[in-house]
Each structure stands twice: as C-alpha cells, then as structure tokens.
C-alpha atoms as a PDB file:
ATOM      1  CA  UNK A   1     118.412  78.081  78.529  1.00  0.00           C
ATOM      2  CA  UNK A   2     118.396  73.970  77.503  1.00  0.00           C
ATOM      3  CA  UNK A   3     117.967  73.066  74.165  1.00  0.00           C
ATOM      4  CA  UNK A   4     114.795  72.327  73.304  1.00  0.00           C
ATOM      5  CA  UNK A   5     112.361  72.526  69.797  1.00  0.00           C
ATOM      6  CA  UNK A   6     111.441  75.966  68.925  1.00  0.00           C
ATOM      7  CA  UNK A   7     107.879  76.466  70.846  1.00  0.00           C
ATOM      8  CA  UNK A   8     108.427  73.879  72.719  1.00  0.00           C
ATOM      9  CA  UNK A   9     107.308  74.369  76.852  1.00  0.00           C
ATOM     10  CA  UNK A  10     106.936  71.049  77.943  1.00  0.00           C
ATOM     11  CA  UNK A  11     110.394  70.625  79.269  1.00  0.00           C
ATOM     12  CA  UNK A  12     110.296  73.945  80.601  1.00  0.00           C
ATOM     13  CA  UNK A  13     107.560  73.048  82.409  1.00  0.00           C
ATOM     14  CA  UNK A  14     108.049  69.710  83.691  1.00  0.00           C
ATOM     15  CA  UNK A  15     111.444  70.758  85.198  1.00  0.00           C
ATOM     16  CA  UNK A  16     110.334  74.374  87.040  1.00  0.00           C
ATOM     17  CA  UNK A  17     107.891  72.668  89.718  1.00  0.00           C
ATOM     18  CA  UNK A  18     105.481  70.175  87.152  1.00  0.00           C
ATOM     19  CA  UNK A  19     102.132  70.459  88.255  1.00  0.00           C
ATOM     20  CA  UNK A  20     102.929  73.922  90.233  1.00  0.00           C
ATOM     21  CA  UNK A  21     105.332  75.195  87.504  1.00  0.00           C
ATOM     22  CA  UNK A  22     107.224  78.427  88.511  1.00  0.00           C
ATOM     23  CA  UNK A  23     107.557  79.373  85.069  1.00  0.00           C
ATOM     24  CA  UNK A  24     104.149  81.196  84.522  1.00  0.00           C
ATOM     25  CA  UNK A  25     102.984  80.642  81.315  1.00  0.00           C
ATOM     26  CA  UNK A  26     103.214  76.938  82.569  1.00  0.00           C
ATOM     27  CA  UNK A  27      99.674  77.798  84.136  1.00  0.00           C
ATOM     28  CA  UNK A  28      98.308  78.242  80.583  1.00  0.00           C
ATOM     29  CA  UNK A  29      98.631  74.206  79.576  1.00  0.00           C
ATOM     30  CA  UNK A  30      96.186  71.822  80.398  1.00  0.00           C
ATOM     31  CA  UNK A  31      98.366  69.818  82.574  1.00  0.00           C
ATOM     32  CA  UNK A  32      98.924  72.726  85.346  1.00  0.00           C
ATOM     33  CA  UNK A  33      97.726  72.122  88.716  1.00  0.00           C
ATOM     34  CA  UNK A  34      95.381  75.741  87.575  1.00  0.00           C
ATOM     35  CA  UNK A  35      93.787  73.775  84.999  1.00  0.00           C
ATOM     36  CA  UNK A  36      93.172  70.498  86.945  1.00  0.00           C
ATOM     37  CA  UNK A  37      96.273  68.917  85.489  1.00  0.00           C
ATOM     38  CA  UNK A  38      98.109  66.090  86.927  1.00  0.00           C
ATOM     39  CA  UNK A  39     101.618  67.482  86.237  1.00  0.00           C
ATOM     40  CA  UNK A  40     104.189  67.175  82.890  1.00  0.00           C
ATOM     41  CA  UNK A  41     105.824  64.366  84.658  1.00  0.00           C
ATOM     42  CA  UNK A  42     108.501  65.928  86.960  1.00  0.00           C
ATOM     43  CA  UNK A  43     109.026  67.208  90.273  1.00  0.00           C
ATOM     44  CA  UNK A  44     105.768  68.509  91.693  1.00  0.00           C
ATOM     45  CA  UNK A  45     106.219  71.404  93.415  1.00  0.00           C
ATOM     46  CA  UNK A  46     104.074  71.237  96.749  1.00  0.00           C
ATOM     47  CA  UNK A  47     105.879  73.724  99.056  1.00  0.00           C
ATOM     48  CA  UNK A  48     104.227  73.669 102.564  1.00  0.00           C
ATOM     49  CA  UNK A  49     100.717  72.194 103.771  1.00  0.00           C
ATOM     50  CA  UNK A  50      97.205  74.418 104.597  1.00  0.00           C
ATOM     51  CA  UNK A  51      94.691  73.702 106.220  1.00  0.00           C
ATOM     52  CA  UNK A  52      91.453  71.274 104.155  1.00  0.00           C
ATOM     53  CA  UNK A  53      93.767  69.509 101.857  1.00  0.00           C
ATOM     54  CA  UNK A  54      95.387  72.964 100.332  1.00  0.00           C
ATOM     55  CA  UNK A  55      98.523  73.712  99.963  1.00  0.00           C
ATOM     56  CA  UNK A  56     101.261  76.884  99.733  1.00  0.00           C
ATOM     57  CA  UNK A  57     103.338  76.172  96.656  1.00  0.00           C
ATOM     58  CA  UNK A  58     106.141  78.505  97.147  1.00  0.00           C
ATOM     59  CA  UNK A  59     106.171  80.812 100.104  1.00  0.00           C
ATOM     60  CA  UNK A  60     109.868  81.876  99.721  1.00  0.00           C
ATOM     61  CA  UNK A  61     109.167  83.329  96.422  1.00  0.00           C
ATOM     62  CA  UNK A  62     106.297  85.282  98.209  1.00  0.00           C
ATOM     63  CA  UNK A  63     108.338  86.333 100.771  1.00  0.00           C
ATOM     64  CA  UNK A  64     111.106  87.262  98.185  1.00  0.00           C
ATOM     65  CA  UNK A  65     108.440  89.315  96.245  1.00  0.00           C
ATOM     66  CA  UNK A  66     107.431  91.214  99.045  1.00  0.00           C
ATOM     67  CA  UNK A  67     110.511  92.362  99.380  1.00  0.00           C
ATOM     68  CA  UNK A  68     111.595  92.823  96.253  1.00  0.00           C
ATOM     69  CA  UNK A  69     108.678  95.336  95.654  1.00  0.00           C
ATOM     70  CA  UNK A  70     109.732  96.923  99.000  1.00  0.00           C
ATOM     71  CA  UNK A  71     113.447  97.649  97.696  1.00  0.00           C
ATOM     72  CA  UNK A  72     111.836  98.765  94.818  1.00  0.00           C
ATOM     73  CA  UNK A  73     109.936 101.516  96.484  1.00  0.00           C
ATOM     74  CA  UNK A  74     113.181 102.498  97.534  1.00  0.00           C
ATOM     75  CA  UNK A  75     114.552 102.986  94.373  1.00  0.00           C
ATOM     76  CA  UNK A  76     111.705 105.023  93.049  1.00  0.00           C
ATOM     77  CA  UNK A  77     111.911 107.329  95.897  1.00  0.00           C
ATOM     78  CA  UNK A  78     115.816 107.621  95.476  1.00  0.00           C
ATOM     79  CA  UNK A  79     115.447 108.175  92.007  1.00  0.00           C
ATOM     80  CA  UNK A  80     113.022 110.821  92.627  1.00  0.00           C
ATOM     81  CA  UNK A  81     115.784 113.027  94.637  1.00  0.00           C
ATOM     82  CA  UNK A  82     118.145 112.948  91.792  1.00  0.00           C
ATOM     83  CA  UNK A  83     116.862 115.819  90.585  1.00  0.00           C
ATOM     84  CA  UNK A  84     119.250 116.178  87.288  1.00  0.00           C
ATOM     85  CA  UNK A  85     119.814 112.423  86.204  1.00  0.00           C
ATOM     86  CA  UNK A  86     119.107 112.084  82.557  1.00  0.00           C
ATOM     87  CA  UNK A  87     116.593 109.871  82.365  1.00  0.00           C
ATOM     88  CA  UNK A  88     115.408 109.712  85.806  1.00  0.00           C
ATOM     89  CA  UNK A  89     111.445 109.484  84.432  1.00  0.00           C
ATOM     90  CA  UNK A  90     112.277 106.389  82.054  1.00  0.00           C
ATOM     91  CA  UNK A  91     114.268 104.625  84.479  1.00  0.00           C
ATOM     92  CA  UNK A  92     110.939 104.834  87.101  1.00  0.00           C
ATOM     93  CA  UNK A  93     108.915 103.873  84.392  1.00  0.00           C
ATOM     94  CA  UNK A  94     111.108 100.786  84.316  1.00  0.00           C
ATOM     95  CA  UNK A  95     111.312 100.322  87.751  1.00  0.00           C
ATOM     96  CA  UNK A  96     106.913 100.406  87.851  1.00  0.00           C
ATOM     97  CA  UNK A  97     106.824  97.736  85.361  1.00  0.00           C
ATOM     98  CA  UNK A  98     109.111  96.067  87.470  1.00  0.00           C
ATOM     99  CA  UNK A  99     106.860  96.033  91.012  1.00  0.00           C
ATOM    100  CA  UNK A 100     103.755  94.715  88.332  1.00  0.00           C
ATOM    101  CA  UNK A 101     105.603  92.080  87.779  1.00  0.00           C
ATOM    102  CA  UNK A 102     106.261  91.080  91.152  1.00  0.00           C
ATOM    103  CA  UNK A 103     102.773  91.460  92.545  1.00  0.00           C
ATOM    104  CA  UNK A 104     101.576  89.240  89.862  1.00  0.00           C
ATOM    105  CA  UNK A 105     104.490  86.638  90.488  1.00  0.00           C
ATOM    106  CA  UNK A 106     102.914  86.460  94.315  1.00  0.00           C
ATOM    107  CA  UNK A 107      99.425  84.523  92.381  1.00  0.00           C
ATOM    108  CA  UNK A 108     101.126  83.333  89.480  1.00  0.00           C
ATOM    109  CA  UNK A 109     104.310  80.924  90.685  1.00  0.00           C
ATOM    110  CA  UNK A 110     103.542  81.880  94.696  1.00  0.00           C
ATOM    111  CA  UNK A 111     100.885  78.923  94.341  1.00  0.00           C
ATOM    112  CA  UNK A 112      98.143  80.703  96.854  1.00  0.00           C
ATOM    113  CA  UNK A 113      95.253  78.368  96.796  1.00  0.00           C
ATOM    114  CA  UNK A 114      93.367  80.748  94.064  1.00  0.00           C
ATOM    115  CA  UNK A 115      90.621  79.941  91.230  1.00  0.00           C
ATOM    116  CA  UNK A 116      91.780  78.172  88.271  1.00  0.00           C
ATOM    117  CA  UNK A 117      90.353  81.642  86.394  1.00  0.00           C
ATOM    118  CA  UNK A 118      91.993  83.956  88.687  1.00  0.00           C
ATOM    119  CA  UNK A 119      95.479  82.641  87.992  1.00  0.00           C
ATOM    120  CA  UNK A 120      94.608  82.456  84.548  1.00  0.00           C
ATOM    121  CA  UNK A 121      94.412  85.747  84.710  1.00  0.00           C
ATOM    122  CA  UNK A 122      97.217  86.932  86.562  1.00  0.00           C
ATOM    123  CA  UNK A 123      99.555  84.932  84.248  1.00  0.00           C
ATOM    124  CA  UNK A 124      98.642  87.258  81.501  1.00  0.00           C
ATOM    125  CA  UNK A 125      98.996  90.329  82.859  1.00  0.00           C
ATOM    126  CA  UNK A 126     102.468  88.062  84.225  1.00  0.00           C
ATOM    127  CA  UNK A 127     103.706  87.345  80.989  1.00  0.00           C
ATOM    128  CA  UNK A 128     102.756  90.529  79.296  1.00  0.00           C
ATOM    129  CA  UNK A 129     104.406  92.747  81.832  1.00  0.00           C
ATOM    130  CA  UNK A 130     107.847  91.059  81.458  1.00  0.00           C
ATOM    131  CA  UNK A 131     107.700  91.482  78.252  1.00  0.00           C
ATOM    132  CA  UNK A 132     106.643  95.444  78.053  1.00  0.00           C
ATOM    133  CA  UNK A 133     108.595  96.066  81.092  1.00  0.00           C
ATOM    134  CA  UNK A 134     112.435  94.583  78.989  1.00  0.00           C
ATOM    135  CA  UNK A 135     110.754  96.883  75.945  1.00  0.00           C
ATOM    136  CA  UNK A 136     110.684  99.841  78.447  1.00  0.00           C
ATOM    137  CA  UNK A 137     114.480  98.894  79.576  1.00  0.00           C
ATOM    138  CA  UNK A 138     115.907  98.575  76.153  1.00  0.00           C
ATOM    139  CA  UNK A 139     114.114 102.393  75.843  1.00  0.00           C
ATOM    140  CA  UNK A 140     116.123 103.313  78.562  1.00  0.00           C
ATOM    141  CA  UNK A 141     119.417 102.241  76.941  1.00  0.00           C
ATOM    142  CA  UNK A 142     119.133 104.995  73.916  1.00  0.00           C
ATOM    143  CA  UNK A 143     118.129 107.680  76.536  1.00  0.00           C
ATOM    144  CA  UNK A 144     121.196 108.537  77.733  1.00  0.00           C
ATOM    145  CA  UNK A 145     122.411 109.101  73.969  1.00  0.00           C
ATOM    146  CA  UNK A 146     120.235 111.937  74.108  1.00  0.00           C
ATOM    147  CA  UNK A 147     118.041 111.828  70.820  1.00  0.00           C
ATOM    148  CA  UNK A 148     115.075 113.538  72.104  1.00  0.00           C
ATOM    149  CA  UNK A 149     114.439 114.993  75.365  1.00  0.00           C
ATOM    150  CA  UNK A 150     114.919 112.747  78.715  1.00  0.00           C
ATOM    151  CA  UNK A 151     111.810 113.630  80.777  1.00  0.00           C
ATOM    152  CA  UNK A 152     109.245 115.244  78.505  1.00  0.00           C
ATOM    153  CA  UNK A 153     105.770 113.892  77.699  1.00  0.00           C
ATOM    154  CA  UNK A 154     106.788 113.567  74.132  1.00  0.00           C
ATOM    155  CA  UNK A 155     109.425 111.221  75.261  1.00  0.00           C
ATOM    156  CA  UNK A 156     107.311 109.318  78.153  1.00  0.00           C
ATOM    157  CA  UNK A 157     104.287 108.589  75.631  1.00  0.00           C
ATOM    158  CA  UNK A 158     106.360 107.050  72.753  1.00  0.00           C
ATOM    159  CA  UNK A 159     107.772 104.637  75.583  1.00  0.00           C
ATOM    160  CA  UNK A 160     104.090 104.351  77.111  1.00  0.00           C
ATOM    161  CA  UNK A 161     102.161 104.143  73.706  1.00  0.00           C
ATOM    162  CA  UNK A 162     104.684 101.683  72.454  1.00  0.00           C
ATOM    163  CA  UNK A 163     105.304  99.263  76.030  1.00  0.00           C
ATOM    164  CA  UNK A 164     101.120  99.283  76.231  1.00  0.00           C
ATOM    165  CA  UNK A 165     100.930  97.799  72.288  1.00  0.00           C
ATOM    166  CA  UNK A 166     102.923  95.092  73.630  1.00  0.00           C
ATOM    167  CA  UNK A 167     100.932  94.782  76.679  1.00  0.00           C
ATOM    168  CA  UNK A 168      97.773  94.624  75.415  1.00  0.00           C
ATOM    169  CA  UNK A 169      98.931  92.198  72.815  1.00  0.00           C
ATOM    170  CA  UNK A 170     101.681  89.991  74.840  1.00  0.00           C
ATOM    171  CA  UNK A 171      98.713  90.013  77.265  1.00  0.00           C
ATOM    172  CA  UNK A 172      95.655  88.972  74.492  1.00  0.00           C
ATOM    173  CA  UNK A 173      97.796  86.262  73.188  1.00  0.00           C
ATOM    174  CA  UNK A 174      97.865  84.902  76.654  1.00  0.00           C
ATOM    175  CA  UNK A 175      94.335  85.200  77.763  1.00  0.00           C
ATOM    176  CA  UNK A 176      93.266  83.660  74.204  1.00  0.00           C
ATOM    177  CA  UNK A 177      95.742  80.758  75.037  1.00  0.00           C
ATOM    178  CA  UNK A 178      94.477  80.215  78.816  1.00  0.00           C
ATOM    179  CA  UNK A 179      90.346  80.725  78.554  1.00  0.00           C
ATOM    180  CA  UNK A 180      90.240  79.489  74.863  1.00  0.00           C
ATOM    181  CA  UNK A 181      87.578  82.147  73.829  1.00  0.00           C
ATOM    182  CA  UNK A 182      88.614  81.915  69.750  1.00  0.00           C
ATOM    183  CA  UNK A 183      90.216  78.225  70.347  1.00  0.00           C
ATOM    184  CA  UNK A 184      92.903  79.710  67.625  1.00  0.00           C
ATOM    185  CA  UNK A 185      95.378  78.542  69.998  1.00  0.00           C
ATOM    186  CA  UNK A 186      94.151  75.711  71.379  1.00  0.00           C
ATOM    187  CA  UNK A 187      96.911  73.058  69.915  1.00  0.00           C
ATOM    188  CA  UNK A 188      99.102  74.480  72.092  1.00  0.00           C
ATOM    189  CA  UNK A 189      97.580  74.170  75.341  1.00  0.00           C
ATOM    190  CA  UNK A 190      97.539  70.108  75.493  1.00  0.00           C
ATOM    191  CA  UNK A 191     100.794  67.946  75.683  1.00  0.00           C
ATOM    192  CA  UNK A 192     102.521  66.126  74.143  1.00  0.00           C
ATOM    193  CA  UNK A 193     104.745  69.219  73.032  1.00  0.00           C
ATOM    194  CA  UNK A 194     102.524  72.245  74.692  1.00  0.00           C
ATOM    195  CA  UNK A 195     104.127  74.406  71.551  1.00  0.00           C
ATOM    196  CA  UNK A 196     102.876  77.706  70.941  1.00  0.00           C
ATOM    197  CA  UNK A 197     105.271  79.709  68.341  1.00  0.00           C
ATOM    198  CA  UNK A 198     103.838  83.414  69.480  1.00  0.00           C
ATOM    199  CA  UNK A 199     104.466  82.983  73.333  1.00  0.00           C
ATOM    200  CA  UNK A 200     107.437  81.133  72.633  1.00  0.00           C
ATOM    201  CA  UNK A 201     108.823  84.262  70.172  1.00  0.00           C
ATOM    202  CA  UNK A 202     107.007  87.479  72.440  1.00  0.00           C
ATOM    203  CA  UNK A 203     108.010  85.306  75.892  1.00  0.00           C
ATOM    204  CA  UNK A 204     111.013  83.897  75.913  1.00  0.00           C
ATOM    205  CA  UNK A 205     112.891  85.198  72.743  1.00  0.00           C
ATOM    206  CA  UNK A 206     112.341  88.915  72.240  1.00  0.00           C
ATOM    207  CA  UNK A 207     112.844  89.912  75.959  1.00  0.00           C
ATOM    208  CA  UNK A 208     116.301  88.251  75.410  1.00  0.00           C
ATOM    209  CA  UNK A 209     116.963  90.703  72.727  1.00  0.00           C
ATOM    210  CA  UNK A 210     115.377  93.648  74.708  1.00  0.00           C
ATOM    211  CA  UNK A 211     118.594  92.662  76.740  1.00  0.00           C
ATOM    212  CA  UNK A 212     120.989  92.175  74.689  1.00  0.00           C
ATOM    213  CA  UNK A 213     120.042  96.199  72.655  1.00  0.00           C
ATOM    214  CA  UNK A 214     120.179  97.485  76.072  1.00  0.00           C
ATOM    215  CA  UNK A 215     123.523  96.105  77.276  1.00  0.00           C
ATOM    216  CA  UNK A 216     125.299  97.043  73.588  1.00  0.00           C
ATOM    217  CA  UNK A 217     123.189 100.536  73.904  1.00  0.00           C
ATOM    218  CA  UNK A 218     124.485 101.302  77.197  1.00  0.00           C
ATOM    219  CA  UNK A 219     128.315  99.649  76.885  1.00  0.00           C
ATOM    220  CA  UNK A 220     128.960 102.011  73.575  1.00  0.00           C
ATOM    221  CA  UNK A 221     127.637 104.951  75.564  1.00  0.00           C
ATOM    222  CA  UNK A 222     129.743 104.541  78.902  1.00  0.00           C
ATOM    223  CA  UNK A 223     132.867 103.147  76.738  1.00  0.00           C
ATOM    224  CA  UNK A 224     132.820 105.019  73.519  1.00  0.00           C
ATOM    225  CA  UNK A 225     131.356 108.413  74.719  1.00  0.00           C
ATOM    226  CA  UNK A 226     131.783 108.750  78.736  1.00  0.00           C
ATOM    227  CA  UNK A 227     134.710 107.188  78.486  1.00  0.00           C
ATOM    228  CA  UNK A 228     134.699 105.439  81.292  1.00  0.00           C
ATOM    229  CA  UNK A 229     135.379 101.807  82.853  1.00  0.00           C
ATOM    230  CA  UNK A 230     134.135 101.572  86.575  1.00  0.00           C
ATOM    231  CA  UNK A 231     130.220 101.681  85.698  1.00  0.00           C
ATOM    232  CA  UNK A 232     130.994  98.519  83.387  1.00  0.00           C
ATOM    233  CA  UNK A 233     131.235  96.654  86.242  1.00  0.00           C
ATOM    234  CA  UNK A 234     127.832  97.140  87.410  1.00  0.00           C
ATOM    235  CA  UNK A 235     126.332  96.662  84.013  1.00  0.00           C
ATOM    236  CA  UNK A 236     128.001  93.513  83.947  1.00  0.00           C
ATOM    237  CA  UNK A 237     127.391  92.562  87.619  1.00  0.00           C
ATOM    238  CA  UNK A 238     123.492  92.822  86.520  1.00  0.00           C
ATOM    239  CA  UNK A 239     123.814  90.367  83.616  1.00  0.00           C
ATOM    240  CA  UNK A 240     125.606  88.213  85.909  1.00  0.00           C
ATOM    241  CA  UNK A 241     122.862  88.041  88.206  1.00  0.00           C
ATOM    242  CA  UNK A 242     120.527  88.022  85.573  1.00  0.00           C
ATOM    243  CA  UNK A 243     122.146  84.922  83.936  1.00  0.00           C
ATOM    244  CA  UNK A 244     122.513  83.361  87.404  1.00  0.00           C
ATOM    245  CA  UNK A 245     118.722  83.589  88.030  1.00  0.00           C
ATOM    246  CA  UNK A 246     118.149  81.724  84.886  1.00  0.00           C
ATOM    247  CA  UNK A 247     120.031  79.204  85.442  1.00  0.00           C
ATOM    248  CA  UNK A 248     118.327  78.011  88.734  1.00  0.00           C
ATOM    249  CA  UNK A 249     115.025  78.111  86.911  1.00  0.00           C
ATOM    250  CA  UNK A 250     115.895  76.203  83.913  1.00  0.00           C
ATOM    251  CA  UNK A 251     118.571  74.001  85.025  1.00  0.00           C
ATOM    252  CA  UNK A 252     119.018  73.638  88.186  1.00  0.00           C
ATOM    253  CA  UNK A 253     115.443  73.977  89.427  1.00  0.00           C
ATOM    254  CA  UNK A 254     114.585  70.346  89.171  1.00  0.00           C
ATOM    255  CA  UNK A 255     117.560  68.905  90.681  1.00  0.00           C
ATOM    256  CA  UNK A 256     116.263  71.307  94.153  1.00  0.00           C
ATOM    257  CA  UNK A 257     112.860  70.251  93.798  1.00  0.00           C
ATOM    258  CA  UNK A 258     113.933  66.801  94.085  1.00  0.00           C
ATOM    259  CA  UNK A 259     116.451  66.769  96.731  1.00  0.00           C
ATOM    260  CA  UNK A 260     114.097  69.181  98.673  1.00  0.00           C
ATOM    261  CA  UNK A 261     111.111  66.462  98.088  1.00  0.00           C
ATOM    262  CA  UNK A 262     108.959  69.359  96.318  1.00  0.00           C
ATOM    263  CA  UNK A 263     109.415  72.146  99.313  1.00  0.00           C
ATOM    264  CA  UNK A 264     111.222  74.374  97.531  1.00  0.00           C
ATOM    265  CA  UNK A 265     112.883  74.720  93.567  1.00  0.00           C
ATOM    266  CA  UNK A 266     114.984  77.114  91.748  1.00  0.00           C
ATOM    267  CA  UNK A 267     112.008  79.692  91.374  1.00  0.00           C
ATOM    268  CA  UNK A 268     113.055  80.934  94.858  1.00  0.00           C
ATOM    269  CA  UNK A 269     116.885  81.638  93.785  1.00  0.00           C
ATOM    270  CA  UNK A 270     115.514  83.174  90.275  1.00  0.00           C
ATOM    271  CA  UNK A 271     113.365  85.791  92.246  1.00  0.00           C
ATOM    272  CA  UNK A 272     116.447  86.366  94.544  1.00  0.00           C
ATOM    273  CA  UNK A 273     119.056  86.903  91.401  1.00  0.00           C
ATOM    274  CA  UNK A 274     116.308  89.093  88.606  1.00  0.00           C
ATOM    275  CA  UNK A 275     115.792  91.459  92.155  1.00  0.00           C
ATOM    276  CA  UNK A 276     119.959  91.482  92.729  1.00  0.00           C
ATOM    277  CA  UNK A 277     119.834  92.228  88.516  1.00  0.00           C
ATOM    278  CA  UNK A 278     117.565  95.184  88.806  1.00  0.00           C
ATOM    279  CA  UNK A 279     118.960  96.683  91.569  1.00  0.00           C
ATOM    280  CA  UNK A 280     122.571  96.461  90.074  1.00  0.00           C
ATOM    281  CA  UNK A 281     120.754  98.281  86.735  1.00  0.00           C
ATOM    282  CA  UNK A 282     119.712 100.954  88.858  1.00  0.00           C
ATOM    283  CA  UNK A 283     123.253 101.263  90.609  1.00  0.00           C
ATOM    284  CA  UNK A 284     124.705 101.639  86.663  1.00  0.00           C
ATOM    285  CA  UNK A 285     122.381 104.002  86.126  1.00  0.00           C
ATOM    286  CA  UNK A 286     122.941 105.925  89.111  1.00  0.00           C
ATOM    287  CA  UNK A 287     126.471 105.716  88.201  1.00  0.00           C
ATOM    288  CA  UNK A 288     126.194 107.434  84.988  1.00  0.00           C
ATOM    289  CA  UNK A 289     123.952 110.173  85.881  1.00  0.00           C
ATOM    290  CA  UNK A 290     126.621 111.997  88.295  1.00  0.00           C
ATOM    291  CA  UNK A 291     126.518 115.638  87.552  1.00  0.00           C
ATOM    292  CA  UNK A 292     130.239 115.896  86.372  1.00  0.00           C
ATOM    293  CA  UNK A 293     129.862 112.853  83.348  1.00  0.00           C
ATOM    294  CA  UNK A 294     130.183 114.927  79.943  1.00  0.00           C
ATOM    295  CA  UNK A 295     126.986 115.127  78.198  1.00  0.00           C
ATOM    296  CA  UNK A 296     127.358 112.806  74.381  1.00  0.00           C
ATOM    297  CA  UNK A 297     125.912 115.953  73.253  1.00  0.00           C
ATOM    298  CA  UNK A 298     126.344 119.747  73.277  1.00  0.00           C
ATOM    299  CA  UNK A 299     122.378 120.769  73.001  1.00  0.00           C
ATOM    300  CA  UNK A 300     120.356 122.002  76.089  1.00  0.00           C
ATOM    301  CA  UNK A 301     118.712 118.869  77.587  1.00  0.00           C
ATOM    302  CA  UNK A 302     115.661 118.770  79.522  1.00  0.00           C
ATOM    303  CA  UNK A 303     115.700 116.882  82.811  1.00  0.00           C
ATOM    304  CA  UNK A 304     112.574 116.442  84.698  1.00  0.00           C
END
C-alpha cells in the first residue's frame, strides 16, 4: 500500500474512483457520492450511463462478483466430496465468509443507483466481513497442525464465536462511523484527513496480519512437517495474486480511471486477482489434504 499518515483514508479514497470510491469504507466519509459528496478530488468513477440522470458505477466488478460467488459454489460443493480432508468444515467456513463478501461488494463498490442508507449499510456488513472472514483463514492455518479436532462443533464454535465478536464489532464501528448515532466518531467522517484510527487498525492493518499468521502457519506445516515443496507454489501463487490485486486498487487504480475517462478503475482487476487468490488457497489446501500426506501427529483425528 502507499505511504500515507496512520488513519489516514483520504488518499485512499481520492485515488480508488473519488466520489464512487471502490474502496468501501470510502462510502462512510462525507464526501462519497452515498453521502451527497462531491468527490476527494480525483478521478470520479462514473462507469456507464442509466436511464433519468443515474448512473452504473462499475458493472465489471458486478459481473466479476457474480462470478466469483459462482466459482465459489463450486468450491464448496468440491470440498464437500472430500470426504477425509482435515479441515474440510473450516475451510467452507472460509469459503462462506468469502461469497458475503462478494454479494455485499455488488452494492458497496458495484455503484447500483441505491439509497444513501442502504449502502451505508452494506459497507458495514462489507468491511466487517473481510475482516472476520481473514480471522476465519488465519484459523484455518493452525488446523492442519492438529491441536484439537478438525470438524467437531467444539472446533467450529471457537472459530464462529470468535469470527462473529469481530463481526459484530468490525461491523458496529462502521455503522457508528456511517449513520453517526453516538457522533463518537464523527471527526473522522469529514475531510481534510477522513482519519479514523479503529477502521484504519481493524480494516486495513489486522487483516494484513491475519495473512501474514496464516502464510507462516501453513509454510512451517507443509515445509517443516509434510515435508514437502510442490504445494508451496500454490501458497505462494495466492499471495501473488493477492498482492497483485492490491496493487491495482491502491496504485494503479487512478492512473485507469483516468486514461479510461472514469469507465472503469483498478477495482475491476482487484476483484479479478482476491477471486484468482482464493481459489489458489483452496488449490493449497486441496493439495495438502491428499490421503497419503503423513499426519503432524500420531492421535486419532476426527474428520467430518
């Protein structure tokens, strides 16, 4: 991501689509198209023309979103017929989280002519998804090591009980922030810095360390105890992709939006990269949950 000050979503903002930002906690600020706004002084994404003066911000993101849940689907049903996979519960849990966040993606950064309010509220449930949904994929990485039970409801509801605290927080935070109801964080909703340390932390900086746990977690397990090499590449391949995605939103993203005359920004290539990211996570995972790897450890696991 660019440098910027710590909190600080202005720049973010003003150089993933301006007015029709697709970064969604953009839709929070006062100077989002959601909230009236005139813009944070960059490229305005406008996308394509509707009928009475409204307009479709960003239909290739739509499109991509529809699809993305679609291949998702697809996973969930594959994972379903691999009957012995360790961890083959957690990793649909992960891939659940993952379809939220692309319905709400659709209203949030897909620009459909919707009520201020409405987006409002999608962006919440948004930004509070991504953030429970990396907690829920930094859970997977330690299943594998075998410390409790892959499968069991002991094991599902400490990932549930402990992804919905961050949900319900993540998402209170952002509601607070957007509809103003105890004005505790209203000093961060109006330029000229739009700087709001808890979103900034909970958004952008702890699902970045969800990450990083996950990709140590699951390196020292196929390295150290599997022992093997090929399912590195996939692991890698995802943060790749991953990396790739975020660097057409945050950098590159304006530089589209203007040659492009607003039609399209990097938002489109970061949907395209995060769905090329998960699928490559569940190819890994696939990878490592062939019935011949040795187990890291000699107990009687469950596998549901």
């Amino acid at each position: 991501m660019p440098s910027t000050a710590y909190g600080n979503f202005h720049n973010f903002c003003r150089d993933t689509g301006d007015a029709h930002s697709t970064l969604p906690i953009c839709n929070l600020f006062a100077e989002s198209a959601t909230n009236g706004g005139s813009g944070f002084g960059g490229c305005d994404l406008r996308g394509i023309s509707l009928s009475n003066g409204r307009e479709l911000g960003n239909l290739g993101s739509i499109l991509l979103c529809g699809i993305a849940i679609l291949i998702t689907l697809f996973l969930l049903w594959r994972s379903e017929t691999k009957r012995a996979a360790v961890g083959r519960r957690e990793m649909q849990l992960f891939l659940l989280g993952y379809i939220v966040i692309e319905i709400c993606e659709i209203f949030t950064v897909g620009w459909f002519p919707l009520h201020g309010a409405v987006r409002k509220g999608f962006t919440a449930v948004h930004i509070a998804a991504i953030v429970s949904t990396l907690w829920i994929l930094m859970l997977n990485g330690a299943v594998g090591y075998q410390l409790l039970d892959d499968g069991t409801p002991f094991s599902l509801g400490l990932i549930l009980i402990s992804a919905g605290a961050f949900f319900i927080g993540v998402g209170y935070i952002a509601l607070d922030t957007g509809f103003s109801w105890t004005g505790f964080w209203d000093s961060s909703t109006v330029g000229p810095l739009n700087r709001d340390y808890a979103l900034y932390t909970l958004y952008q900086l702890a699902p970045l360390v969800f990450l990083f746990i996950f990709f140590v977690l699951e390196s020292l397990l196929v390295v150290r105890i599997l022992g093997e090499r090929k399912p590195m590449l996939y692991l890698i391949a995802a943060v790749l992709l991953f990396a790739i995605g975020q660097i057409f939103q945050y950098v590159i993203s304006v530089h589209i939006c203007t040659g492009t005359n607003g039609k399209i920004n990097g938002g489109l290539f970061e949907t395209l990269f995060t769905l090329s990211a998960v699928v490559m996570i569940w190819v890994f995972w696939s990878s490592i949950t062939e019935d011949d790897w040795p187990m890291p450890v000699a107990s009687e696991s469950t596998y549901t």
